[in-house]
C-alpha atoms as a PDB file:
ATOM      1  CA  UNK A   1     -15.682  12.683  21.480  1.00  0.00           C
ATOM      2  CA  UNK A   2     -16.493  16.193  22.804  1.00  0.00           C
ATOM      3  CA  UNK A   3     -13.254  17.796  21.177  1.00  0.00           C
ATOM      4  CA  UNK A   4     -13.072  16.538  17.917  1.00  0.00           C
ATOM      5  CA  UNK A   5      -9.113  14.659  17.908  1.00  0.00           C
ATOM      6  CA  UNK A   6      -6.895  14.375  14.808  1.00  0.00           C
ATOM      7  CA  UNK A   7      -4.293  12.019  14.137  1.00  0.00           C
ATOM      8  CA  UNK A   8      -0.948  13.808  13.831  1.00  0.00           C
ATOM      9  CA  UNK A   9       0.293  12.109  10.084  1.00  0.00           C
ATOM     10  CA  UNK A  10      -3.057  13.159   8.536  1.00  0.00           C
ATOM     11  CA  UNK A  11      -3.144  17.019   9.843  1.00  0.00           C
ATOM     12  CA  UNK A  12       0.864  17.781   9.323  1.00  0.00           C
ATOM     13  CA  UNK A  13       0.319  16.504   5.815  1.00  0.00           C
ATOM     14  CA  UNK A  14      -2.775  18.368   4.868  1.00  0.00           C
ATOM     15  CA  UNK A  15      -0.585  21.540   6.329  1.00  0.00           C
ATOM     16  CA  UNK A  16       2.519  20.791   4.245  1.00  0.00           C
ATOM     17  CA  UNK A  17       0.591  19.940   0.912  1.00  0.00           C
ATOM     18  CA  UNK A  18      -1.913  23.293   1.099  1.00  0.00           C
ATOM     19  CA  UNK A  19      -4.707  22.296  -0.684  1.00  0.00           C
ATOM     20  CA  UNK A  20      -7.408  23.881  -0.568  1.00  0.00           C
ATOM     21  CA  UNK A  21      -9.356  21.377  -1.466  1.00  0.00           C
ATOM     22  CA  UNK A  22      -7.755  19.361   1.388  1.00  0.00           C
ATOM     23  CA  UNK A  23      -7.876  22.034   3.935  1.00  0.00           C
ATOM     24  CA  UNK A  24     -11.747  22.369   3.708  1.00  0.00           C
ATOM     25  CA  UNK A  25     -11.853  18.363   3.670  1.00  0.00           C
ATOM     26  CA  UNK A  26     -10.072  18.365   6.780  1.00  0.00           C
ATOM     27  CA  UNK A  27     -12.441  21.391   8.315  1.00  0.00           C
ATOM     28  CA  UNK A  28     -15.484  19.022   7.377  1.00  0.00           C
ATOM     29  CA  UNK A  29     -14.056  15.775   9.076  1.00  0.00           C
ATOM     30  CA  UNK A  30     -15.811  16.280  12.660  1.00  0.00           C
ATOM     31  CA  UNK A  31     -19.439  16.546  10.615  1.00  0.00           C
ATOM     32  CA  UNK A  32     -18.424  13.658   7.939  1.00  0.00           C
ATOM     33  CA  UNK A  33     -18.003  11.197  11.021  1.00  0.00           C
ATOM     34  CA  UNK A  34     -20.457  12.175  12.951  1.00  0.00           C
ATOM     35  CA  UNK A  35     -23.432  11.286  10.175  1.00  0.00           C
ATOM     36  CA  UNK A  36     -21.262   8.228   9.436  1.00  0.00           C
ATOM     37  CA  UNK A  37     -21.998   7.153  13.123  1.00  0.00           C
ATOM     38  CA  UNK A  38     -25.284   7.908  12.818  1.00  0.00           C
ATOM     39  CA  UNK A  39     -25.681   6.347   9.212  1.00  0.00           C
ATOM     40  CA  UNK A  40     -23.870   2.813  10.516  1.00  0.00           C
ATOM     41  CA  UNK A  41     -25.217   3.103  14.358  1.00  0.00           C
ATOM     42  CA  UNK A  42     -21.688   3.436  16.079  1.00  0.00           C
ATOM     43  CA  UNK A  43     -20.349   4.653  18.981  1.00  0.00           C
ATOM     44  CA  UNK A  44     -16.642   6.043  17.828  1.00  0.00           C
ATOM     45  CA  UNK A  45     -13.594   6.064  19.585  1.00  0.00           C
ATOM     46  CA  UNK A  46     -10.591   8.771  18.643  1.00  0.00           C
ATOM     47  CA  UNK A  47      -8.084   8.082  16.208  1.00  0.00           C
ATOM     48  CA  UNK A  48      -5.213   5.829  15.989  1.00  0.00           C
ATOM     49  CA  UNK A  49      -1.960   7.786  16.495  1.00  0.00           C
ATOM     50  CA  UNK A  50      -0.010   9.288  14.553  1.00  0.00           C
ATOM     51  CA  UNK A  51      -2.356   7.544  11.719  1.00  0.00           C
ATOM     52  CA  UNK A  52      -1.818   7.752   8.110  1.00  0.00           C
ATOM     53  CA  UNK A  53      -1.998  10.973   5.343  1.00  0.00           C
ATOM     54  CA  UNK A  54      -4.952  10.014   3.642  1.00  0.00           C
ATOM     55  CA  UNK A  55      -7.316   8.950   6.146  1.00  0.00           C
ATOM     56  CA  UNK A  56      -9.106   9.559   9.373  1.00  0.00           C
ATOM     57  CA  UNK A  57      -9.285   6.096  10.747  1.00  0.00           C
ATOM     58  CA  UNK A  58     -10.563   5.283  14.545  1.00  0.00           C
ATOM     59  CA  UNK A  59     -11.997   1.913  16.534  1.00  0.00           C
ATOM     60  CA  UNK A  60     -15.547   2.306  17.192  1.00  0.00           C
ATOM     61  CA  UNK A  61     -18.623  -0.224  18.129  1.00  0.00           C
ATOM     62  CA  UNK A  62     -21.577  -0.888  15.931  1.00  0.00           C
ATOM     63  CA  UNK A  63     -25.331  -1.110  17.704  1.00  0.00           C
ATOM     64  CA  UNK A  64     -24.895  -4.685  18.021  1.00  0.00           C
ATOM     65  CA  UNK A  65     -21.900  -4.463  19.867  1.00  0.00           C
ATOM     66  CA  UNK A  66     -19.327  -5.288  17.260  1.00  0.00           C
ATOM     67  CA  UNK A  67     -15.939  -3.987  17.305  1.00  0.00           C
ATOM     68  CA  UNK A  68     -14.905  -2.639  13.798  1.00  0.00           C
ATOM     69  CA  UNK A  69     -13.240   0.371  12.866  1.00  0.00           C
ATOM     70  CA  UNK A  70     -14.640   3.939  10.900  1.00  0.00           C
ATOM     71  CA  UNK A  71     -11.675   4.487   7.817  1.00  0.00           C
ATOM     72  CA  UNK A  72     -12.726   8.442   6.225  1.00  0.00           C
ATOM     73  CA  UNK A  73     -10.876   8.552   3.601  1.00  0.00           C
ATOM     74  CA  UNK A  74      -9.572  11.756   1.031  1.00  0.00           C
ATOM     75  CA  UNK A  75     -11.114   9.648  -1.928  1.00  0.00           C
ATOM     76  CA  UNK A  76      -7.431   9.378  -4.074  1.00  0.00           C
ATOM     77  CA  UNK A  77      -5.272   7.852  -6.855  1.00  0.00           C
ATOM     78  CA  UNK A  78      -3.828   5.182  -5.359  1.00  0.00           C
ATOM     79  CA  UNK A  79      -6.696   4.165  -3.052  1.00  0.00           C
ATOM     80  CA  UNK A  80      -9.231   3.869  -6.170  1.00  0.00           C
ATOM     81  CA  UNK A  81      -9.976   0.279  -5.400  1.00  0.00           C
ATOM     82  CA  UNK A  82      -9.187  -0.218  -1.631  1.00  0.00           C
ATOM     83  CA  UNK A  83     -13.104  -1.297  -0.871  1.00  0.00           C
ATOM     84  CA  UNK A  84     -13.120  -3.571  -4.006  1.00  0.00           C
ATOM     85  CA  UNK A  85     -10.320  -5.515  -3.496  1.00  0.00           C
ATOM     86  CA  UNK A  86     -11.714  -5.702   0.150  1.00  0.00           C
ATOM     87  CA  UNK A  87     -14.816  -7.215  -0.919  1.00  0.00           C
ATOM     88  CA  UNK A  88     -12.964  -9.550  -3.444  1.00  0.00           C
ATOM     89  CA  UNK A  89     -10.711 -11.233  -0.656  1.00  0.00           C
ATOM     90  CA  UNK A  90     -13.703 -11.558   1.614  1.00  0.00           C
ATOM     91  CA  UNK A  91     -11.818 -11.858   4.808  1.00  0.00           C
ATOM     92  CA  UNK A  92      -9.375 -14.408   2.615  1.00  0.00           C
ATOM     93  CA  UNK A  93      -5.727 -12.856   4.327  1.00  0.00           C
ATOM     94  CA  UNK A  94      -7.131  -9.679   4.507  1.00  0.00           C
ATOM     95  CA  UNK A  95      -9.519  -7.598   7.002  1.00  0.00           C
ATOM     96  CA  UNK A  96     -13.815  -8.067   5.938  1.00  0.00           C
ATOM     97  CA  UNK A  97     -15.421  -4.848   4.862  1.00  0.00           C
ATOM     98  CA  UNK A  98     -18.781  -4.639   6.275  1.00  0.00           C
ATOM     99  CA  UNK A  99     -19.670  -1.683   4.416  1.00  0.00           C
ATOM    100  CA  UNK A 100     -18.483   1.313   2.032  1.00  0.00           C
ATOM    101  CA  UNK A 101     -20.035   4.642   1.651  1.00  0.00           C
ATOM    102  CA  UNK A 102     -18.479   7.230  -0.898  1.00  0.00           C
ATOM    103  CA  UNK A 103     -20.172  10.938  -0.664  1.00  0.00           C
ATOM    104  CA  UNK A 104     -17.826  13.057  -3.385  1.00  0.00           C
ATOM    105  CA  UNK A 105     -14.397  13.427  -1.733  1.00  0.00           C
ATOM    106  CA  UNK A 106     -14.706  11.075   1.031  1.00  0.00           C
ATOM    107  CA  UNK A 107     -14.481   7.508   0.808  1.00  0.00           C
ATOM    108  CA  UNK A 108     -16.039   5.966   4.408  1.00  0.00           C
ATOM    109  CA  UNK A 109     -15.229   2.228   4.894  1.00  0.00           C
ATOM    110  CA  UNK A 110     -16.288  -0.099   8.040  1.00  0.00           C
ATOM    111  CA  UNK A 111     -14.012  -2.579   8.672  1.00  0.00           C
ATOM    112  CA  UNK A 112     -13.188  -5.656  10.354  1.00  0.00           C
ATOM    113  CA  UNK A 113     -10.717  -4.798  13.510  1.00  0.00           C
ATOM    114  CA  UNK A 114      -7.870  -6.939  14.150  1.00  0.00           C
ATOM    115  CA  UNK A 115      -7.764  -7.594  17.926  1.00  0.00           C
ATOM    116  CA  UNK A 116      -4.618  -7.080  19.372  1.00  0.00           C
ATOM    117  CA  UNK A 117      -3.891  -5.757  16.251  1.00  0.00           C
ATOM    118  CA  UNK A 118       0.009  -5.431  16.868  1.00  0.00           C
ATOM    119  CA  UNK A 119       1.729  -4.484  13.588  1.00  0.00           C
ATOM    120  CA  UNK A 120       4.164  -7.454  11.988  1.00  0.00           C
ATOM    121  CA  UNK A 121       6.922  -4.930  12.027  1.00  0.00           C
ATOM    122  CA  UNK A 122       6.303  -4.279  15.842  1.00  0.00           C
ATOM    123  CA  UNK A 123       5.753  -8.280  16.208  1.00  0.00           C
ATOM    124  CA  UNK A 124       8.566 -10.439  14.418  1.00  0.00           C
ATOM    125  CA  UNK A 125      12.238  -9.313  13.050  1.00  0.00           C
ATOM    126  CA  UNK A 126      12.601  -8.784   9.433  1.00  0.00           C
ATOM    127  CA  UNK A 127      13.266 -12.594   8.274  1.00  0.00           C
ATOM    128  CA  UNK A 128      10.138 -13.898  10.193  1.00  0.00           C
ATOM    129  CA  UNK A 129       8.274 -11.025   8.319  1.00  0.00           C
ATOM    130  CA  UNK A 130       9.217 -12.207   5.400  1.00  0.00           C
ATOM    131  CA  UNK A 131       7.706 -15.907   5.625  1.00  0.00           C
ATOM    132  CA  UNK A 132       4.385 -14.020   6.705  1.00  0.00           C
ATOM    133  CA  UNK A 133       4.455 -11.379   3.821  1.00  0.00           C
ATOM    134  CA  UNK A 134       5.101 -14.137   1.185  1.00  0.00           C
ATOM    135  CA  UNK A 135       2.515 -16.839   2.783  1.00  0.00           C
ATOM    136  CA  UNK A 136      -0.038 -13.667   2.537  1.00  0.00           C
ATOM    137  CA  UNK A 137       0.871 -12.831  -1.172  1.00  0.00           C
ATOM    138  CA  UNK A 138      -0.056 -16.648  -2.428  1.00  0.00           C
ATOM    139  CA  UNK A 139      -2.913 -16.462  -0.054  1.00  0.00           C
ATOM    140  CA  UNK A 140      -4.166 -12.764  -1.708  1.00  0.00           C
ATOM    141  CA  UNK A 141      -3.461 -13.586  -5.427  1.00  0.00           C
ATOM    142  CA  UNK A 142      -5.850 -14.999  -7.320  1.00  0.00           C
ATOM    143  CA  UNK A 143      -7.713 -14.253 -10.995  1.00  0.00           C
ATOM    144  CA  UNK A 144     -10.506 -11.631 -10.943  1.00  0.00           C
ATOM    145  CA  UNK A 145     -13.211 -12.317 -12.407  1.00  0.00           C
ATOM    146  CA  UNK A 146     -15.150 -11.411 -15.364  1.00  0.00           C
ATOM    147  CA  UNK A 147     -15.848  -7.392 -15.460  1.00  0.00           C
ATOM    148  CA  UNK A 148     -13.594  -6.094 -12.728  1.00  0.00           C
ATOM    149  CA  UNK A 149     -13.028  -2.985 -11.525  1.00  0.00           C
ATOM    150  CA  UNK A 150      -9.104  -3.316 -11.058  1.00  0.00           C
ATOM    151  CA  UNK A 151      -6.641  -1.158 -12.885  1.00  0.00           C
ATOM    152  CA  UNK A 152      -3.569  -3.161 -14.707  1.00  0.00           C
ATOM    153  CA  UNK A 153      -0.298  -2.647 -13.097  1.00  0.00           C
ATOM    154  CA  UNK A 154       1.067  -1.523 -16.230  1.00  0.00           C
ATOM    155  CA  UNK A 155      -0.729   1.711 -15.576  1.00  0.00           C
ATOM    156  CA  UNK A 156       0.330   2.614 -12.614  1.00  0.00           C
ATOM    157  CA  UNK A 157       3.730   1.824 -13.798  1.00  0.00           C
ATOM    158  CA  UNK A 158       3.507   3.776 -16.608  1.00  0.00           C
ATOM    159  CA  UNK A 159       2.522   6.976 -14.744  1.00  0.00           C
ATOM    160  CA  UNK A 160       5.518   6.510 -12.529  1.00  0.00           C
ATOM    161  CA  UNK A 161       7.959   6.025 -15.087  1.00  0.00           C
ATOM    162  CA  UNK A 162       6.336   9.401 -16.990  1.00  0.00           C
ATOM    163  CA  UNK A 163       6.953  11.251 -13.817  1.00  0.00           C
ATOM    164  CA  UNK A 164      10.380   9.989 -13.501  1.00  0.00           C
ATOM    165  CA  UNK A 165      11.591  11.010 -17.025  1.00  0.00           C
ATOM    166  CA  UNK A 166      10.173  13.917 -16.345  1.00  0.00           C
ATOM    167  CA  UNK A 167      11.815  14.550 -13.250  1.00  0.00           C
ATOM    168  CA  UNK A 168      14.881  13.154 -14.717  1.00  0.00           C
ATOM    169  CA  UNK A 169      14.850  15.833 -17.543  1.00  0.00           C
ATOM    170  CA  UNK A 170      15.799  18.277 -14.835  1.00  0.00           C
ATOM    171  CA  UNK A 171      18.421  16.804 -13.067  1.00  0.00           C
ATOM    172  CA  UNK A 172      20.427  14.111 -15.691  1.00  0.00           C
ATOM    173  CA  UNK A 173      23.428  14.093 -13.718  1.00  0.00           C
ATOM    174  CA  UNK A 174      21.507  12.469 -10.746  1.00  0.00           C
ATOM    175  CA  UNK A 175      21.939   9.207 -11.972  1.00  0.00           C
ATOM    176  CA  UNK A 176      23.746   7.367 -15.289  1.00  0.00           C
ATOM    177  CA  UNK A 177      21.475   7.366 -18.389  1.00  0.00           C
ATOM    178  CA  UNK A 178      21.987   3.927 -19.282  1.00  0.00           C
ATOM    179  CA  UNK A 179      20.720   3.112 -16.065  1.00  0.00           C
ATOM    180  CA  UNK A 180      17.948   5.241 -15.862  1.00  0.00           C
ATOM    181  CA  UNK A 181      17.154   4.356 -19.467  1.00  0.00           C
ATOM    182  CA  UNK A 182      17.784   0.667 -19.106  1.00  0.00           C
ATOM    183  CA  UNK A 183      15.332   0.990 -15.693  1.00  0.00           C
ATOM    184  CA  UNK A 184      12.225   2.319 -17.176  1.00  0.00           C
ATOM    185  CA  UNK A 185      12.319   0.465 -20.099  1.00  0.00           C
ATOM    186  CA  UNK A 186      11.776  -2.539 -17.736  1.00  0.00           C
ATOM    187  CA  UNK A 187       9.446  -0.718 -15.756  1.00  0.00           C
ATOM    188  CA  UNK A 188       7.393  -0.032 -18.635  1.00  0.00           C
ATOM    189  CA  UNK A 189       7.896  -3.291 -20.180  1.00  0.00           C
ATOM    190  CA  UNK A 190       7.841  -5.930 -17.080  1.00  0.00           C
ATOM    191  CA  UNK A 191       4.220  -5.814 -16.609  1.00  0.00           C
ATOM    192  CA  UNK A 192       3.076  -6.150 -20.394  1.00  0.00           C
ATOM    193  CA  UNK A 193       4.562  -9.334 -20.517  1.00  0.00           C
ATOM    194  CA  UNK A 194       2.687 -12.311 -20.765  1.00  0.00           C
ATOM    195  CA  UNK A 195       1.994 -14.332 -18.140  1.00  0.00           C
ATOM    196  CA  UNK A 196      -0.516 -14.905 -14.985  1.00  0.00           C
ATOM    197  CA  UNK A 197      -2.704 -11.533 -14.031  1.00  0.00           C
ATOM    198  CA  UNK A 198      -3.571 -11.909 -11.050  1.00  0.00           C
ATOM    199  CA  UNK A 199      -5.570  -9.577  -7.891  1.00  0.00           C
ATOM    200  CA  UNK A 200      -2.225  -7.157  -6.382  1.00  0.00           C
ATOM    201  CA  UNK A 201      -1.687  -5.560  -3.149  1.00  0.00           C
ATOM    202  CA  UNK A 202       1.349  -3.638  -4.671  1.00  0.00           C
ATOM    203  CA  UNK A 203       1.560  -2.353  -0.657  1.00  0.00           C
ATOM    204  CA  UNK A 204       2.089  -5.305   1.235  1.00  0.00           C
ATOM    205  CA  UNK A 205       4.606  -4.210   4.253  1.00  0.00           C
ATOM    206  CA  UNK A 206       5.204  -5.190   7.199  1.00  0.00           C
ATOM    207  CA  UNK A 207       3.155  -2.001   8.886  1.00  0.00           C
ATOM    208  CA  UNK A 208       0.135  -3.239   6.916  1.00  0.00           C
ATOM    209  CA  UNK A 209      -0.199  -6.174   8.656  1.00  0.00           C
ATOM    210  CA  UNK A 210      -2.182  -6.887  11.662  1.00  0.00           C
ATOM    211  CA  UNK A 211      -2.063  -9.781  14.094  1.00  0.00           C
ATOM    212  CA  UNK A 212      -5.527 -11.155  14.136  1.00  0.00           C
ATOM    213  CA  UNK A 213      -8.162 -14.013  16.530  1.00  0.00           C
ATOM    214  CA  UNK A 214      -9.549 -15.242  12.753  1.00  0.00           C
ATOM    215  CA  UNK A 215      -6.406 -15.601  11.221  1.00  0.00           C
ATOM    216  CA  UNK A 216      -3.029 -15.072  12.468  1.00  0.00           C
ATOM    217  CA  UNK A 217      -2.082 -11.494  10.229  1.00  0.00           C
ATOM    218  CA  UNK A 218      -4.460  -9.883   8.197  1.00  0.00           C
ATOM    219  CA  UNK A 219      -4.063  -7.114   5.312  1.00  0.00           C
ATOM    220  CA  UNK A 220      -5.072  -3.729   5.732  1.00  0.00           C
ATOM    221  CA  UNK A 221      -4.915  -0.794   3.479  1.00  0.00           C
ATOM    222  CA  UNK A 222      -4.492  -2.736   0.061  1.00  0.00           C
ATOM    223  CA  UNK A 223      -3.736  -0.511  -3.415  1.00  0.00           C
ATOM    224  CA  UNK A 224      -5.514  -3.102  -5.874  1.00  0.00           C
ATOM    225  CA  UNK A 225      -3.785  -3.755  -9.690  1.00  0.00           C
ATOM    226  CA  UNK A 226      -4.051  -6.476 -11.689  1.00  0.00           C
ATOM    227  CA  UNK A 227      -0.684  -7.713 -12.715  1.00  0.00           C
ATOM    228  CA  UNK A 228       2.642  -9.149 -12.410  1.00  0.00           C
ATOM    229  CA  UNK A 229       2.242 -11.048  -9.003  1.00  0.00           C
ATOM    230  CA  UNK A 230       6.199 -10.750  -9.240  1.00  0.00           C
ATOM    231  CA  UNK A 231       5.899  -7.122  -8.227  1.00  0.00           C
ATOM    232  CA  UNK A 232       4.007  -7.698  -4.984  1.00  0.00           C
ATOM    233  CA  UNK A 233       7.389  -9.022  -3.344  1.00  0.00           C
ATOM    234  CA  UNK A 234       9.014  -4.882  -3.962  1.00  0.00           C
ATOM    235  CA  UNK A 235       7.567  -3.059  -1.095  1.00  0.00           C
ATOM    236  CA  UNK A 236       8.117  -5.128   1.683  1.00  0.00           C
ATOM    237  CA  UNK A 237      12.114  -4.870   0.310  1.00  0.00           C
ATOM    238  CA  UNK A 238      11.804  -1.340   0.103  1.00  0.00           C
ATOM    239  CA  UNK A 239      10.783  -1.409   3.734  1.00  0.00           C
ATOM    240  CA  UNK A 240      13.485  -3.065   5.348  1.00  0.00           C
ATOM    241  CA  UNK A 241      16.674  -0.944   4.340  1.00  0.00           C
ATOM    242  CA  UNK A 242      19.918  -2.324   6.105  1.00  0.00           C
ATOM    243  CA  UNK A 243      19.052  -5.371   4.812  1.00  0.00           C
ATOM    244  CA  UNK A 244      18.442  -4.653   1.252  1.00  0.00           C
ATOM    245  CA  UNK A 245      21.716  -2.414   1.081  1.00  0.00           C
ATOM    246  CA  UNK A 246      23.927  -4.948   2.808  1.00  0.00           C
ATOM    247  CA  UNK A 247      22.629  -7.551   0.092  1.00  0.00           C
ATOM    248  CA  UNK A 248      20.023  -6.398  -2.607  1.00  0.00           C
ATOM    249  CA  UNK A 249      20.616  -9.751  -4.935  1.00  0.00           C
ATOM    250  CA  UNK A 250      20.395 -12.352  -1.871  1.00  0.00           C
ATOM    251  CA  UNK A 251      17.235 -10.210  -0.147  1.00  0.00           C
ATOM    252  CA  UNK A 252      15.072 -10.023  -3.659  1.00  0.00           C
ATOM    253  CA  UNK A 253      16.166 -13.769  -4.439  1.00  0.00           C
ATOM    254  CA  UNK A 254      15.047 -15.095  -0.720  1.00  0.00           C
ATOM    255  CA  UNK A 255      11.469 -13.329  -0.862  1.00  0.00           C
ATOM    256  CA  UNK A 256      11.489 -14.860  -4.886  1.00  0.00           C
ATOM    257  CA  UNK A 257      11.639 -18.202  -3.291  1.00  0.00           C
ATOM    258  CA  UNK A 258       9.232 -17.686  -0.494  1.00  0.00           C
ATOM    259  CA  UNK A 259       6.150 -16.164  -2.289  1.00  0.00           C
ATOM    260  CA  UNK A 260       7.421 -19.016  -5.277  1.00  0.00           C
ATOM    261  CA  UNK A 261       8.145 -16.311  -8.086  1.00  0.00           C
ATOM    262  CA  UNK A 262      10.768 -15.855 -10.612  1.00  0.00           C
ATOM    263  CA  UNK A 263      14.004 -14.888  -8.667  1.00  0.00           C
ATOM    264  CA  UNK A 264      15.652 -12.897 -11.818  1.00  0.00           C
ATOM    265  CA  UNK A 265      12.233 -11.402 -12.858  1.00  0.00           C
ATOM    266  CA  UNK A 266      12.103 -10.249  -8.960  1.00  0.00           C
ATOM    267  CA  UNK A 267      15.757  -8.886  -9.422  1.00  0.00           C
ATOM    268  CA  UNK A 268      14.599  -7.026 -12.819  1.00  0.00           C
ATOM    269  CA  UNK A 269      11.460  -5.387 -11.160  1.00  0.00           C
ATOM    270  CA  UNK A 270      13.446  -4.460  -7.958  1.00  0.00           C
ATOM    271  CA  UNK A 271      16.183  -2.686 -10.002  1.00  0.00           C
ATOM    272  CA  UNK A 272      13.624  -0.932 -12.144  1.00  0.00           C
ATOM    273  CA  UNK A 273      11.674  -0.142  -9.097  1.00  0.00           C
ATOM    274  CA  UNK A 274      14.853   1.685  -7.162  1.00  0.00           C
ATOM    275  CA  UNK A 275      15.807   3.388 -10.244  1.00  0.00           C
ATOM    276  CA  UNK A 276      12.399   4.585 -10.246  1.00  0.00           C
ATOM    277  CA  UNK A 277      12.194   5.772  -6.250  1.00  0.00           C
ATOM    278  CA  UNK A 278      15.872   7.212  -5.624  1.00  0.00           C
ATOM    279  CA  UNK A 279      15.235  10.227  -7.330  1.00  0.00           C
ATOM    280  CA  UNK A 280      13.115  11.008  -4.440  1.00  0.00           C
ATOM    281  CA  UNK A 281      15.531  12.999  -1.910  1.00  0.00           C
ATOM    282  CA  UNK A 282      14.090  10.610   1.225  1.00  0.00           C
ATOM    283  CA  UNK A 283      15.039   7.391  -1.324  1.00  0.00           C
ATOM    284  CA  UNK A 284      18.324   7.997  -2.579  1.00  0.00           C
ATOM    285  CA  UNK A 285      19.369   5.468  -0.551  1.00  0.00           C
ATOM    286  CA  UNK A 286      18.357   2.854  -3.585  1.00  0.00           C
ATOM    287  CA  UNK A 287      20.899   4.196  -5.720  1.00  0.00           C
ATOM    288  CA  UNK A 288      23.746   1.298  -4.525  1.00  0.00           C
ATOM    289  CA  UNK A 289      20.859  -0.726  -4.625  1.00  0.00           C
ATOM    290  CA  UNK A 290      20.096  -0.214  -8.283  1.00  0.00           C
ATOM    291  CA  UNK A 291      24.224  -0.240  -9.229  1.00  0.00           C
ATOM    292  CA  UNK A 292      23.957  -3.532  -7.783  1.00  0.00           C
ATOM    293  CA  UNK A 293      21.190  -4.750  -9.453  1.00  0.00           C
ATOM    294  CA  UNK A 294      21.945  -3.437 -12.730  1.00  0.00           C
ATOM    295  CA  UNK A 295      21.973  -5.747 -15.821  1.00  0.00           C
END
């Protein structure tokens, strides 16, 4: 790579969120992958297109000839455990790591690549996505063990519903208060309930799934928790809008029955969940959603 390429998600959203902490990131990225091909032996390709906001991510070949693929990462929140849940699947539904390498900001993982490595959502309509999110879900959930890293769910959820209220505060005409009251409480409340635990994705979609040779669609980009499994079946919903609009009770209760959850503990966490989103301008489309959902 003589002139050093960026993919077009990652550098609009370092320019919109002016960090400067970012910015400088950013600057360093040609000399962060260059001593990661160097550290790992790889000849690196440029970047997949438009890419993602967090990372740099490209295909590249290791020494012996391997295809993988070179993910430099802006170490964040959500992505804490990305390279531990990894390693926990072990190529079970979900792409190997073959290494990890974390130098302050940056998170550097070396991955399996999916060859062809078409997305599911560019693959198979929405209800064929479906059967392969759910089939992935009971193939990904299992127990951690003893001493693991993973965050509970109820964490995450908390922090959400904290920055909701607090949004909330400032705009309490956006939505009814028994609603938004009756939605956090759940959101707060769903994943302290007793019950399995089990190894989340909480990001299971169907643009984080690749068609694979090993196995037919594996995960990328995984947000570990430990949790609920219920909530896993949310973001694949949240990602197919017409549908979920036209019928929010019969889409939740279909997915319920495919990854072989509780259909009104799915309905509970989807309402809380779109309560939760629609105050985001972008997500406002949730709010029928939610009316419809409402208990």
């Amino acid at each position: 790579m003589d002139r050093f390429p960026l993919p077009v998600a990652l550098a609009d959203a370092v320019a919109q969120e002016d960090s400067p902490e970012r910015t400088d990131w950013l600057a360093r990225l040609p000399e962060l992958v260059r001593a990661l091909a160097v550290r790992w032996s790889l000849t690196v390709g440029p970047p997949y297109q438009p890419g993602g906001v967090a990372s740099w991510v490209a295909p590249a070949r290791d020494a012996s000839g391997r295809d993988v693929v070179l993910k430099v990462g802006w170490s964040h929140f959500e992505s804490a455990h990305e390279a531990d849940g990894l390693a926990a699947w072990d190529g079970r539904g979900a792409v190997r790591l073959h290494d990890v390498h974390v130098d302050g900001p940056t998170t550097a993982l070396l991955l399996e690549r999916c060859v062809p490595g078409t997305t599911l959502r560019a693959a198979l309509p929405e209800p064929e996505q479906d059967e392969v999110v759910a089939a992935l879900l009971r193939k990904l959930w299992h127990e951690p063990g003893a001493g693991h890293p993973f965050r509970p769910l109820a964490s995450m959820c908390d922090a959400w519903a904290d920055a909701f209220d607090e949004d909330y505060a400032g705009r309490p005409g956006d939505l009814d208060p028994g609603i938004a009251r009756a939605a956090m409480d759940l959101f707060r409340g769903l994943p302290r309930d007793a019950g399995p635990h089990l190894l989340l994705v909480t990001d299971l979609h169907a643009d984080n799934v690749l068609a694979a040779r090993r196995e037919p669609w594996l995960l990328i980009d995984p947000k570990p928790y430990v949790g609920d499994p219920t909530y896993d079946v949310l973001q694949h919903l949240l990602n197919c809008r017409d549908r979920l609009v036209a019928d929010p009770r019969g889409s939740v209760r279909r997915m319920a029955a495919l990854a072989d959850v509780d259909a009104e503990r799915a309905e509970r966490w989807l309402f809380a969940r779109a309560v939760q989103q629609s105050l985001d301008p972008p997500w406002r489309w949730l709010r029928p959603v939610a009316r419809a959902l409402a208990p």
